[in-house]
C-alpha atoms as a PDB file:
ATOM      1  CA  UNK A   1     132.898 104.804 119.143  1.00  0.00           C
ATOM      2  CA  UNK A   2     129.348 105.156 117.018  1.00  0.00           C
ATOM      3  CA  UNK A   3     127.558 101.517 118.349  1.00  0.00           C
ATOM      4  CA  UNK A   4     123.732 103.106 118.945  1.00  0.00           C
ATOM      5  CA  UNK A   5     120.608 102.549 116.636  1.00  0.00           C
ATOM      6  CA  UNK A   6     118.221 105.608 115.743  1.00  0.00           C
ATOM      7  CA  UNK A   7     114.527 104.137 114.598  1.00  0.00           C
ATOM      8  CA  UNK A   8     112.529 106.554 112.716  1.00  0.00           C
ATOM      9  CA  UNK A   9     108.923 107.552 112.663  1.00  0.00           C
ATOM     10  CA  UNK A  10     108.747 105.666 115.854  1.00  0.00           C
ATOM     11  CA  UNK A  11     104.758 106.710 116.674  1.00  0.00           C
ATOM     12  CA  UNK A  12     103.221 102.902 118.071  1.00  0.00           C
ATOM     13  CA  UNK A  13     105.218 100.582 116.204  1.00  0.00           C
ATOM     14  CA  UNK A  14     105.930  98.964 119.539  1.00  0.00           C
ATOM     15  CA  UNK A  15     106.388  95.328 118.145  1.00  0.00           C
ATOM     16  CA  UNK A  16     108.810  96.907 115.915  1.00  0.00           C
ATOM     17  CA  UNK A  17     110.814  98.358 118.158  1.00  0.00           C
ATOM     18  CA  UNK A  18     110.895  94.970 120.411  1.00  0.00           C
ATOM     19  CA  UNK A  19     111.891  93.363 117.564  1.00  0.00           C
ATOM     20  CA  UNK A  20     115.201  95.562 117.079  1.00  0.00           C
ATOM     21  CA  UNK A  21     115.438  95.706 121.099  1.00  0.00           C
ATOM     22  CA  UNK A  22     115.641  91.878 120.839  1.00  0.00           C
ATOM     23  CA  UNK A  23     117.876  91.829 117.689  1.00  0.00           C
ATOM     24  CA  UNK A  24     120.459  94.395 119.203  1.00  0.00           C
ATOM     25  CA  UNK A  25     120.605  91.905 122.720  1.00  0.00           C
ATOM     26  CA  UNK A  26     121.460  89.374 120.845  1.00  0.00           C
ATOM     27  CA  UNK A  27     124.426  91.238 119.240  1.00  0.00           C
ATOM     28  CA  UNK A  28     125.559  93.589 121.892  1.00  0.00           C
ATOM     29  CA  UNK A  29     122.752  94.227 124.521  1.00  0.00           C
ATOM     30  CA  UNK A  30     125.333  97.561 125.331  1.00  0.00           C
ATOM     31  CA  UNK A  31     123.824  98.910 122.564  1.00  0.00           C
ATOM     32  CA  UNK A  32     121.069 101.801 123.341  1.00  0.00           C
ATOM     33  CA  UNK A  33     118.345 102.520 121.135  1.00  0.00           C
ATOM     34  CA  UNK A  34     117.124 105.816 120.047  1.00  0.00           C
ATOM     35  CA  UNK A  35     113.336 107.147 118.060  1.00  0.00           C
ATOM     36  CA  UNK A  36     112.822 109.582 116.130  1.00  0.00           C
ATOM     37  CA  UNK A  37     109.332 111.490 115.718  1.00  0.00           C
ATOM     38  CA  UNK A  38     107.970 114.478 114.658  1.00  0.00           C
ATOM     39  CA  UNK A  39     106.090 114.843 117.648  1.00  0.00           C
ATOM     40  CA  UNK A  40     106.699 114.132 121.740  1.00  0.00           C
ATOM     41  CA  UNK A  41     103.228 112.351 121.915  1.00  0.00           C
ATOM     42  CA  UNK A  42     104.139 109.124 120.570  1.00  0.00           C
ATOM     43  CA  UNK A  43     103.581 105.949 122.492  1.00  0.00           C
ATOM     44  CA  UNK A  44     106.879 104.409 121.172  1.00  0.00           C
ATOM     45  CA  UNK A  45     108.796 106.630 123.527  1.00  0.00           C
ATOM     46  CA  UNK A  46     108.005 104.790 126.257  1.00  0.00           C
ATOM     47  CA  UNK A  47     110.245 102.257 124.723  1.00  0.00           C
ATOM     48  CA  UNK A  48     113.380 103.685 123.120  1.00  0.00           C
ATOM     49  CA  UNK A  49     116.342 105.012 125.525  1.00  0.00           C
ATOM     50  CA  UNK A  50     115.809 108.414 124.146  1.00  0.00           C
ATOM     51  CA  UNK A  51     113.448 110.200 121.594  1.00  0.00           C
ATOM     52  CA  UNK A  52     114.519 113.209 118.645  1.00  0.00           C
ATOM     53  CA  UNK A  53     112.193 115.196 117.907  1.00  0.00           C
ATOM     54  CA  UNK A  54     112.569 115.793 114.183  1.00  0.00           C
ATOM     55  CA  UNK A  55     110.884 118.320 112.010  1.00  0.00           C
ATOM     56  CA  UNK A  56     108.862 117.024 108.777  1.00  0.00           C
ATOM     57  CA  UNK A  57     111.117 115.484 106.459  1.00  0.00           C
ATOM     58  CA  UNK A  58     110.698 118.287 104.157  1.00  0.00           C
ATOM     59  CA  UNK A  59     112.295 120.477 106.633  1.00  0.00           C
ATOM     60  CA  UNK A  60     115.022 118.194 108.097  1.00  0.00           C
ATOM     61  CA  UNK A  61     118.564 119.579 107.303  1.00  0.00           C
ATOM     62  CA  UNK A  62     121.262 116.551 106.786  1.00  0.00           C
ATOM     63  CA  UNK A  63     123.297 118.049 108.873  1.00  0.00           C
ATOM     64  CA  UNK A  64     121.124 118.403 112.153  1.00  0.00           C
ATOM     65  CA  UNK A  65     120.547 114.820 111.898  1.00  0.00           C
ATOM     66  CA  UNK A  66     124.311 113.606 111.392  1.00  0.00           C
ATOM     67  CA  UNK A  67     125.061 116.263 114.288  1.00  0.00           C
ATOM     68  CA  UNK A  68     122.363 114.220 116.494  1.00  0.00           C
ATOM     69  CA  UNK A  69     123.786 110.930 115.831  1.00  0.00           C
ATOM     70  CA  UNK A  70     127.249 111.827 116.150  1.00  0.00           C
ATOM     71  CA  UNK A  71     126.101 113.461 119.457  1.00  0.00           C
ATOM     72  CA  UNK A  72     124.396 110.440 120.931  1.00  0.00           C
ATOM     73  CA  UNK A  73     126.827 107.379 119.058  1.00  0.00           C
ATOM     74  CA  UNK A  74     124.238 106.411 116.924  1.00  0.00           C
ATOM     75  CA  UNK A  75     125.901 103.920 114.092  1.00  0.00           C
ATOM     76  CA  UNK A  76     122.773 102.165 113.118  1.00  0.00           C
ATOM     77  CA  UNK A  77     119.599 104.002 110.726  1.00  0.00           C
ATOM     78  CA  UNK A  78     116.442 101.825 110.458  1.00  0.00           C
ATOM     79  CA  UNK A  79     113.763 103.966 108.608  1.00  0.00           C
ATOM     80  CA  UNK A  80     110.386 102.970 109.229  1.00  0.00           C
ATOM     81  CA  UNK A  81     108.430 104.813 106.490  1.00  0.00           C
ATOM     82  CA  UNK A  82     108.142 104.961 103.042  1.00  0.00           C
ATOM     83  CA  UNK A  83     109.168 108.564 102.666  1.00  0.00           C
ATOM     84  CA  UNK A  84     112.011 107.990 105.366  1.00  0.00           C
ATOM     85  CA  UNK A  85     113.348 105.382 103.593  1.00  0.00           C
ATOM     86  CA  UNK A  86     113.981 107.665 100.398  1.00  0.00           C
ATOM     87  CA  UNK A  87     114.770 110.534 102.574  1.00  0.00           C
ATOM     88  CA  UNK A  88     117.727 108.349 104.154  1.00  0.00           C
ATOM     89  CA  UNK A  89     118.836 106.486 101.025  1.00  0.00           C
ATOM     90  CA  UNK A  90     118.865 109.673  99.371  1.00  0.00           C
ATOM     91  CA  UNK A  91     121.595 110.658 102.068  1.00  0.00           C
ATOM     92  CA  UNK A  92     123.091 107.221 102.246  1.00  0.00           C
ATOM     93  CA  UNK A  93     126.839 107.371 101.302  1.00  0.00           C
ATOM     94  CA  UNK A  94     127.394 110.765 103.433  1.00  0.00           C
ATOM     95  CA  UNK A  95     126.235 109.313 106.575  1.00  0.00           C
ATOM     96  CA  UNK A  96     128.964 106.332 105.659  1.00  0.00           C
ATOM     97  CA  UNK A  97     131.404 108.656 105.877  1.00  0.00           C
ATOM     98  CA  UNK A  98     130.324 109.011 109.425  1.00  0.00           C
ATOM     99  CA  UNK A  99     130.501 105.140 109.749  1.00  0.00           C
ATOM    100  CA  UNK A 100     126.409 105.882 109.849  1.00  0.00           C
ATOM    101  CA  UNK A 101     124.762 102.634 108.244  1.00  0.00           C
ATOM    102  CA  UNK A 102     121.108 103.229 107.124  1.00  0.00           C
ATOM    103  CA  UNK A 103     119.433 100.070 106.313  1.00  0.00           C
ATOM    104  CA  UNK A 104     118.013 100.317 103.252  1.00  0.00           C
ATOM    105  CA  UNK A 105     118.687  99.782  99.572  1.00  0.00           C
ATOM    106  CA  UNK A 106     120.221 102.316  97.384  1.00  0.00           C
ATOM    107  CA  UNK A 107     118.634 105.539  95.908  1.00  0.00           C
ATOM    108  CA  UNK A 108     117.500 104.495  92.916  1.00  0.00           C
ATOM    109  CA  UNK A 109     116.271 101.607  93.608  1.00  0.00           C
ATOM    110  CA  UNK A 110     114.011 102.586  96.552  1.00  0.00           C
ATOM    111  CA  UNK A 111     112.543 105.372  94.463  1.00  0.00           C
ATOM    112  CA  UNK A 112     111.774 102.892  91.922  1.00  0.00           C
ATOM    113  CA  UNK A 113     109.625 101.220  94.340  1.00  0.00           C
ATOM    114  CA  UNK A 114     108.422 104.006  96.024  1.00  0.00           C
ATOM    115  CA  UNK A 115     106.819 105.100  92.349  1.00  0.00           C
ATOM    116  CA  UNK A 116     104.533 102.700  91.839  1.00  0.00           C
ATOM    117  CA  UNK A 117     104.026 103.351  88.067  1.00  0.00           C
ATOM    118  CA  UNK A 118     107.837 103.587  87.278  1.00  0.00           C
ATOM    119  CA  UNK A 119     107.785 100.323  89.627  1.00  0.00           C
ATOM    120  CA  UNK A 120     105.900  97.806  87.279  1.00  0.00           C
ATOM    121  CA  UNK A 121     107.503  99.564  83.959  1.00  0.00           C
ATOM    122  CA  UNK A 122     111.135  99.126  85.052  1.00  0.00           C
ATOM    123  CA  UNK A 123     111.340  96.087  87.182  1.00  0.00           C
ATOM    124  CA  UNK A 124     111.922  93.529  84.339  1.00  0.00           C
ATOM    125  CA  UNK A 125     109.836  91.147  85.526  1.00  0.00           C
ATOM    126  CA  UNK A 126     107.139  89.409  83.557  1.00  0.00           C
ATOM    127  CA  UNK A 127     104.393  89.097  85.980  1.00  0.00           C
ATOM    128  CA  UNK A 128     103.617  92.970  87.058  1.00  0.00           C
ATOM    129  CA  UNK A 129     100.012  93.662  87.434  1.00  0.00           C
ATOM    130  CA  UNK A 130      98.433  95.849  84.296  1.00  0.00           C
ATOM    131  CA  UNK A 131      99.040  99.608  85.526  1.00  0.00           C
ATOM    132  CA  UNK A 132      98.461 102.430  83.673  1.00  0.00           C
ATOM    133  CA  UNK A 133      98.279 106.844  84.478  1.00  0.00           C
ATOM    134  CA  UNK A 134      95.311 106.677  82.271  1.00  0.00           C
ATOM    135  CA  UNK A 135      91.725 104.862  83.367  1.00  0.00           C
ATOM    136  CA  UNK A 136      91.293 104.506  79.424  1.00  0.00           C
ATOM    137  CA  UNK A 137      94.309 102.581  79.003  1.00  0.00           C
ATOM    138  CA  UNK A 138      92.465 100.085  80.372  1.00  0.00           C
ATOM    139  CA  UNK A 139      89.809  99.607  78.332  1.00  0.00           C
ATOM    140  CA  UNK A 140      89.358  96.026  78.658  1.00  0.00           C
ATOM    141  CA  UNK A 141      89.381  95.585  81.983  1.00  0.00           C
ATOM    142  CA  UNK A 142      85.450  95.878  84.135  1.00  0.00           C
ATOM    143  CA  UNK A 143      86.992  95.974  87.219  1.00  0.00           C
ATOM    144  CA  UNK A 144      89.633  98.506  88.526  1.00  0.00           C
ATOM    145  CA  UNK A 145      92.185  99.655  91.380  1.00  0.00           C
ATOM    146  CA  UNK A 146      92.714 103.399  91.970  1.00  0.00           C
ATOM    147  CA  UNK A 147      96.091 104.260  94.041  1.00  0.00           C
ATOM    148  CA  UNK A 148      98.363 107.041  94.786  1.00  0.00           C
ATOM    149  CA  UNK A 149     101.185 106.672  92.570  1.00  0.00           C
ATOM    150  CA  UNK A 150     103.246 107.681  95.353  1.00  0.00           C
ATOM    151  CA  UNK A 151     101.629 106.671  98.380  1.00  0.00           C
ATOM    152  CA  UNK A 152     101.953 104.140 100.476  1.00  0.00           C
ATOM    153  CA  UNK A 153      99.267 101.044 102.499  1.00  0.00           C
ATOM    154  CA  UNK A 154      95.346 101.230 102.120  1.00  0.00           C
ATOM    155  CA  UNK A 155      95.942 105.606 101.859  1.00  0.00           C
ATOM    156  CA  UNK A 156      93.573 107.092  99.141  1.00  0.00           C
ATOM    157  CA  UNK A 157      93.351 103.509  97.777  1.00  0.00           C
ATOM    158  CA  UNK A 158      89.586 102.479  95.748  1.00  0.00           C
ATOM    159  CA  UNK A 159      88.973  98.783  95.723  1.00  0.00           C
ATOM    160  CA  UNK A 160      86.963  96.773  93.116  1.00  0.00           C
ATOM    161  CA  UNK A 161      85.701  99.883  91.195  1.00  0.00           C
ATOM    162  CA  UNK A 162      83.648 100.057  88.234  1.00  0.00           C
ATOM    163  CA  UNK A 163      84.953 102.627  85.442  1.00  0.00           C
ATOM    164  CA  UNK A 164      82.723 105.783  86.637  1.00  0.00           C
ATOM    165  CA  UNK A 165      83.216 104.893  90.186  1.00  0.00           C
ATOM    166  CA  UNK A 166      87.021 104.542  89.431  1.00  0.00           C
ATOM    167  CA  UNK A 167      87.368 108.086  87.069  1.00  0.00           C
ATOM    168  CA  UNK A 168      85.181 109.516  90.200  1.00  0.00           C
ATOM    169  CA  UNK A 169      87.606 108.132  93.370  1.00  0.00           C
ATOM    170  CA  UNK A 170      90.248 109.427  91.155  1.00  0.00           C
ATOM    171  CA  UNK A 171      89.567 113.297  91.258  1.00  0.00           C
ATOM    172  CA  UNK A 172      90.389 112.649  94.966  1.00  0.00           C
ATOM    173  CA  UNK A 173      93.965 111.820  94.535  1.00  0.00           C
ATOM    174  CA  UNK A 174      96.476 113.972  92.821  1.00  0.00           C
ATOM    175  CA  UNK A 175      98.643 111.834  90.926  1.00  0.00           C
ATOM    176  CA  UNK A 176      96.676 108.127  90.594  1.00  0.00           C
ATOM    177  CA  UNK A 177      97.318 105.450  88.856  1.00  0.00           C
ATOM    178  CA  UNK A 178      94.793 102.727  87.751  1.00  0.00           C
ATOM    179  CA  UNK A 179      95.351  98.919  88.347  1.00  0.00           C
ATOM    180  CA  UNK A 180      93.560  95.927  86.861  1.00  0.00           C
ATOM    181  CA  UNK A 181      91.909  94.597  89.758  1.00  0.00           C
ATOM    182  CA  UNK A 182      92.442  90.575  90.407  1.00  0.00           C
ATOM    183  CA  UNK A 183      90.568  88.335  92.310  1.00  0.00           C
ATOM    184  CA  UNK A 184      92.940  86.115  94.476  1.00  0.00           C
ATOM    185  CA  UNK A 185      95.075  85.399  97.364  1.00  0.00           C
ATOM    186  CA  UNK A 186      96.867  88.438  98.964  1.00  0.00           C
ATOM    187  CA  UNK A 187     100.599  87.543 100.093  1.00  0.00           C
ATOM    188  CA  UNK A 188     103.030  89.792 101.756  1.00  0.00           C
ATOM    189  CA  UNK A 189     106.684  88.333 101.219  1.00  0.00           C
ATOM    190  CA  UNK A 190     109.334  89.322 103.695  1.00  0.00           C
ATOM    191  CA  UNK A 191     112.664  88.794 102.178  1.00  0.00           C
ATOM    192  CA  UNK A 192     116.445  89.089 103.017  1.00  0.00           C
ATOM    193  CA  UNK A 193     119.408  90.078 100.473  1.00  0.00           C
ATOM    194  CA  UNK A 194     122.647  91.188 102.192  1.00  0.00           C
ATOM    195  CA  UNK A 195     124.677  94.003 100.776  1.00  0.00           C
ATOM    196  CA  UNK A 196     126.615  91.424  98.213  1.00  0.00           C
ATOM    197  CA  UNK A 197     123.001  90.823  96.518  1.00  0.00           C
ATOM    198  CA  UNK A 198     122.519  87.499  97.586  1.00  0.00           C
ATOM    199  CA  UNK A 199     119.016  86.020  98.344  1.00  0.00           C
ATOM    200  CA  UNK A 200     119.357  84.585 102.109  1.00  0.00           C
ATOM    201  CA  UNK A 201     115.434  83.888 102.458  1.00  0.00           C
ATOM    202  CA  UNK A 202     111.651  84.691 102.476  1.00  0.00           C
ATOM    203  CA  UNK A 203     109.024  84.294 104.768  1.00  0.00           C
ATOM    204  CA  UNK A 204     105.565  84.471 102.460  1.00  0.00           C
ATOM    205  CA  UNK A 205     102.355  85.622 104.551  1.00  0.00           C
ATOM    206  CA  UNK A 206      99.145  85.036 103.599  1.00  0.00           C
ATOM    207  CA  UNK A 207      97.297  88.386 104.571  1.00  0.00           C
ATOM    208  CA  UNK A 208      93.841  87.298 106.148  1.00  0.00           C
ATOM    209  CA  UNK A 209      91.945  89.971 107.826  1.00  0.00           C
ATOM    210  CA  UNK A 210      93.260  93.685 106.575  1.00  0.00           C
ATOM    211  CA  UNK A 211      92.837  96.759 108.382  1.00  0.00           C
ATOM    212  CA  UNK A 212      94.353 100.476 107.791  1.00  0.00           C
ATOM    213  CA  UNK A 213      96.293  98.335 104.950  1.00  0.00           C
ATOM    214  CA  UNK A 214      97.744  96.215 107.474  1.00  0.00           C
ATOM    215  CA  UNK A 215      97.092  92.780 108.365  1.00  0.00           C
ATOM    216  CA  UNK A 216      96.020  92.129 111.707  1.00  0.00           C
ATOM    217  CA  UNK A 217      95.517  88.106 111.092  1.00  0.00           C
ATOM    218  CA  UNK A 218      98.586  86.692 108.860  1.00  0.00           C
ATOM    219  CA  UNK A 219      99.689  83.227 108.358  1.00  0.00           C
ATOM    220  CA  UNK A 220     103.103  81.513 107.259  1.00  0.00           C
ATOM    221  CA  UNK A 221     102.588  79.625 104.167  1.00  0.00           C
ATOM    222  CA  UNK A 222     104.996  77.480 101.975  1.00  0.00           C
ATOM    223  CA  UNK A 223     105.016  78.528  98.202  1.00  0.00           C
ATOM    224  CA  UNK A 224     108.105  77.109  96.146  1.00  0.00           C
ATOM    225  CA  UNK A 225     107.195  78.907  93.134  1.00  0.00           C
ATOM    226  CA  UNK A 226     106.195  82.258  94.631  1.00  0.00           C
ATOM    227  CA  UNK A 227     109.551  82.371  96.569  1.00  0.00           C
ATOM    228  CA  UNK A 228     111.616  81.629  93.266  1.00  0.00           C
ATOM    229  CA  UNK A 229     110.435  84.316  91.460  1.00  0.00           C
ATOM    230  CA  UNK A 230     110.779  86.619  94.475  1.00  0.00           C
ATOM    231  CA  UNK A 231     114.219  86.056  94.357  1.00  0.00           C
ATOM    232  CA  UNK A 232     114.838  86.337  90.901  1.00  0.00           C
ATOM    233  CA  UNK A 233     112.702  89.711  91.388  1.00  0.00           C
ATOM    234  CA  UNK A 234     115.158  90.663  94.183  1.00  0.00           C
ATOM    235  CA  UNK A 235     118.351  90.199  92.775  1.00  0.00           C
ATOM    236  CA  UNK A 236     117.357  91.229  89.193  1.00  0.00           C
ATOM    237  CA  UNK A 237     116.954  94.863  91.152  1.00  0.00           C
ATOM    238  CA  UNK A 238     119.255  94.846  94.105  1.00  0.00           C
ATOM    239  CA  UNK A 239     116.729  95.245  96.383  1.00  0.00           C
ATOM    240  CA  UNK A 240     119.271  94.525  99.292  1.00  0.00           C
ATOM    241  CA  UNK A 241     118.139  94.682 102.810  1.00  0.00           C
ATOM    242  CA  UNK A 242     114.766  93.420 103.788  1.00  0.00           C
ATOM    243  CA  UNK A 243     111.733  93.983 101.421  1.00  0.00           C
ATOM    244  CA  UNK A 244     108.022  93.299 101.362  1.00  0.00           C
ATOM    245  CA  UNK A 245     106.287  92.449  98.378  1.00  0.00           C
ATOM    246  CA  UNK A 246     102.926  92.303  97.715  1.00  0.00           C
ATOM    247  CA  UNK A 247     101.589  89.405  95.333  1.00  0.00           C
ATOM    248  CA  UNK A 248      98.142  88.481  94.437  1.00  0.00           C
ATOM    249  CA  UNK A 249      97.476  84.611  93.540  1.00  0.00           C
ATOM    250  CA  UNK A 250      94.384  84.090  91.238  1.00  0.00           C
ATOM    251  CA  UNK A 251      94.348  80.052  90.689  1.00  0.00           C
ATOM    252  CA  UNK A 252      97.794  79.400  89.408  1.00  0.00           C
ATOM    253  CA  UNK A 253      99.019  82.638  88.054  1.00  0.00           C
ATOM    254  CA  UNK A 254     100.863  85.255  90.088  1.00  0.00           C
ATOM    255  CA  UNK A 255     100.934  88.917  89.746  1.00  0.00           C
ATOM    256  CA  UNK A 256     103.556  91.341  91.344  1.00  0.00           C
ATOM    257  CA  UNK A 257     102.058  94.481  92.540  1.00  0.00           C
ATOM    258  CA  UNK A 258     104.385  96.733  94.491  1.00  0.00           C
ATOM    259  CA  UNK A 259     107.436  96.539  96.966  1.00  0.00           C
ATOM    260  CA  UNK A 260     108.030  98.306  99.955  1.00  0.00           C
ATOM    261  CA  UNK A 261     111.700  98.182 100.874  1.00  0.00           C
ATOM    262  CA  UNK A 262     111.891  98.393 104.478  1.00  0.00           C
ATOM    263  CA  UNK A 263     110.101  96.097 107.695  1.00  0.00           C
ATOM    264  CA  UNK A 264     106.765  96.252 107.927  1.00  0.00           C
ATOM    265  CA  UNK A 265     103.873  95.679 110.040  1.00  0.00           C
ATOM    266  CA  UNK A 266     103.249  92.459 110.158  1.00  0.00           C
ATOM    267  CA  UNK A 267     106.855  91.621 109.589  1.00  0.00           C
ATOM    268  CA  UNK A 268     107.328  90.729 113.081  1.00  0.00           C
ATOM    269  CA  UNK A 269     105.823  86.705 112.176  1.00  0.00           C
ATOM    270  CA  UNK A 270     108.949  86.679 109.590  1.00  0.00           C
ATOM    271  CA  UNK A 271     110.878  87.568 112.271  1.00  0.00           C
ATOM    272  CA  UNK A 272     109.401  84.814 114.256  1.00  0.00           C
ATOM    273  CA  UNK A 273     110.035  82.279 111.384  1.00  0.00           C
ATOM    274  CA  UNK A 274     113.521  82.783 111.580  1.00  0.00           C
ATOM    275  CA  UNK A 275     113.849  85.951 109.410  1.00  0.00           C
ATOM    276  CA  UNK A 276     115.873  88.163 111.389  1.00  0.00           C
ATOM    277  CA  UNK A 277     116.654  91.272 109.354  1.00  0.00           C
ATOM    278  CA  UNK A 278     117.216  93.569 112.148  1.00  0.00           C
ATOM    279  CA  UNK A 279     120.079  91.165 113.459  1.00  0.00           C
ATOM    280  CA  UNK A 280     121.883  90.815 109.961  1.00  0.00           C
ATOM    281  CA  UNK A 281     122.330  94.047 109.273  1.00  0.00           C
ATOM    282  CA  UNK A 282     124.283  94.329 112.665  1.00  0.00           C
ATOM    283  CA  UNK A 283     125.799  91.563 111.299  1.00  0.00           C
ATOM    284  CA  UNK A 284     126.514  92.746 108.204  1.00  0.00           C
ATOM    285  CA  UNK A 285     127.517  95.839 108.919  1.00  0.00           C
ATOM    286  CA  UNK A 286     130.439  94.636 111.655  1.00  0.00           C
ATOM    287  CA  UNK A 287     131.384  91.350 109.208  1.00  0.00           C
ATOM    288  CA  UNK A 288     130.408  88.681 111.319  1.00  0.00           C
ATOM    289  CA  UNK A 289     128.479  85.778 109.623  1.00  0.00           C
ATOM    290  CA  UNK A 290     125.178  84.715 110.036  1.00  0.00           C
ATOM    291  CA  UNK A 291     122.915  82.080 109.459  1.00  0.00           C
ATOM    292  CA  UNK A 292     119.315  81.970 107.970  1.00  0.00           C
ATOM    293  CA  UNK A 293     117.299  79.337 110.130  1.00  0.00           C
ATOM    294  CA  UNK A 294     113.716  78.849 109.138  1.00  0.00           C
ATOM    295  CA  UNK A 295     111.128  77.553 111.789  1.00  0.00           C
ATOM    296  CA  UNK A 296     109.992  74.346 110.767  1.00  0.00           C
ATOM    297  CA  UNK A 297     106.448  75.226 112.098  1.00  0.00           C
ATOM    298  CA  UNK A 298     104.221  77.781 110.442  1.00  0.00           C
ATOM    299  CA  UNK A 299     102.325  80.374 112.412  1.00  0.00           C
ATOM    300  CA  UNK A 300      99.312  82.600 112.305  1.00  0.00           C
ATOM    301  CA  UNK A 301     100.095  85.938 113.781  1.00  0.00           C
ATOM    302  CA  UNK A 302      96.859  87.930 115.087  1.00  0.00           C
ATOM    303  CA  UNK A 303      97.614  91.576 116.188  1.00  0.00           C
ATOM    304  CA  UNK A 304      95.990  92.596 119.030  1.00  0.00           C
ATOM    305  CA  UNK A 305      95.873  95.657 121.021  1.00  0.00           C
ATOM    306  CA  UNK A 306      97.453  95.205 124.733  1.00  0.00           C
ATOM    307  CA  UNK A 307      97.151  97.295 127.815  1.00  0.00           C
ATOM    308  CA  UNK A 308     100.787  98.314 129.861  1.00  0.00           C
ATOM    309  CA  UNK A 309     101.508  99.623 133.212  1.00  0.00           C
ATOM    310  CA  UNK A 310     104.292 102.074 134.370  1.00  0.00           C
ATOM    311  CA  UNK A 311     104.908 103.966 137.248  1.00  0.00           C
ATOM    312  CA  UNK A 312     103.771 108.080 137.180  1.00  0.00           C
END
């Protein structure tokens, strides 16, 4: 019987994979789990009960990876990535038929996120940032943002640009798209909707020190408002599973500015606050019910680099 968990894109995420180590224990510690990299170099091996070594996505047959889960029991997909997460959803209902449960949203609704144009057009929510394929679009704006429509964290991404600074960063990137930029607050906003679309919770971080697009020094924070229209964001676009959204503040008007639907980073303090994502969706996925219990407490979470020891 499938009962094993396959992590992609494995590389360091080692407080991610503790994270799902820890959920699984608390479901079924019999449960092994497996990572999957392109490459055998990865410190997250050290970790996992066995690593795959995948080719690039672009070269990755569906049915070499449902032959390696089948082989090894695996029941459980988490995609790390961006482009994982499409890849998988993309594949979603014919690893079902395997009893092979990826944990992520639907098709269409990942690559809406995953296009961060099409993302703020068809949302249907009121408070997207401006964002436009054209720099003159934005005529009124001073001060711009210059991403990769389809990229993903701090990756070819130009910061508090002027107009010729921002039509200059632009030639770099091959398909950008131009943001107002806002001065504010940066939150990330771990959420929870099971596979029914209902809103079980949110965890919003404030995002303190950034580096490599991630934050390194996050705190909890308590935001009625912010977590209410998260929701109604949410369920408006069945974005079931766990999400991160990214939301600047400026005074007392909020604006949405992408969503990345799988765990990220920093996600680990949501996990802490009682957010256990990783645990639901073994949950969910074997019918048993579960409980959202927030700490009480908030916490800052600082990421630090830490040395281990094994045996040669």
């Amino acid at each position: 019987m499938n009962k094993n968990i396959l992590i992609t894109s494995i590389s360091s995420k080692v407080p991610l994979i503790k994270t799902i180590i820890e959920s699984k224990n608390k479901f079924n510690n019999s449960i092994k789990v497996y990572g999957a990299d392109i490459s055998s170099n990865v410190v997250g091996k050290y970790f996992v009960d066995g690593l795959y070594v995948m080719p690039k996505l672009i070269d990755l047959k569906v049915e070499d990876l449902l032959k390696y889960c089948l082989e090894n029991k695996i029941k459980y997909v988490i995609p790390t990535r961006d482009e994982d997460v499409l890849y998988y959803a993309s594949f979603k209902e014919e690893f079902l038929k395997k009893d092979i449960h990826v944990f992520c949203a639907n098709y269409e609704t990942v690559n809406r996120c995953f296009d961060k144009f099409l993302f703020t057009k068809e949302n249907g929510i009121d408070f997207n940032i401006k964002t436009f394929l054209e720099l003159d679009s934005l005529k009124e704006i001073k001060r711009f943002v210059v991403k990769d429509r389809f990229g993903s964290g701090s990756k070819d991404l130009g910061l508090n640009l002027e107009y010729t600074e921002a039509l200059i960063f632009s030639k770099k990137i091959k398909e950008p798209i131009f943001q107002e930029f806002i001065e504010g607050e940066e939150y990330s906003i771990d959420s929870y909707v099971d596979k029914n679309n209902k809103f079980i919770g949110s965890i919003i971080r404030k995002r303190e020190i950034i580096q490599n697009g991630e934050a390194v020094v996050t705190s909890s924070i308590d935001d009625n408002i912010l977590e209410e229209k998260i929701k109604t964001f949410l369920i408006k676009n069945q974005i079931i599973g766990h999400s991160i959204t990214q939301v600047i503040k400026n005074e007392n008007d909020y604006f949405l500015i992408e969503c990345n639907t799988r765990f990220g980073g920093a996600s680990t303090l949501s996990y802490k606050m009682g957010l256990e994502s990783f645990y639901w969706f073994l949950c969910e996925v074997n019918n048993v019910p579960f409980k959202f219990l927030r700490s009480n407490k908030n916490y800052k979470q600082v990421r630090v680099m830490q040395d281990l020891y094994f045996e040669c």
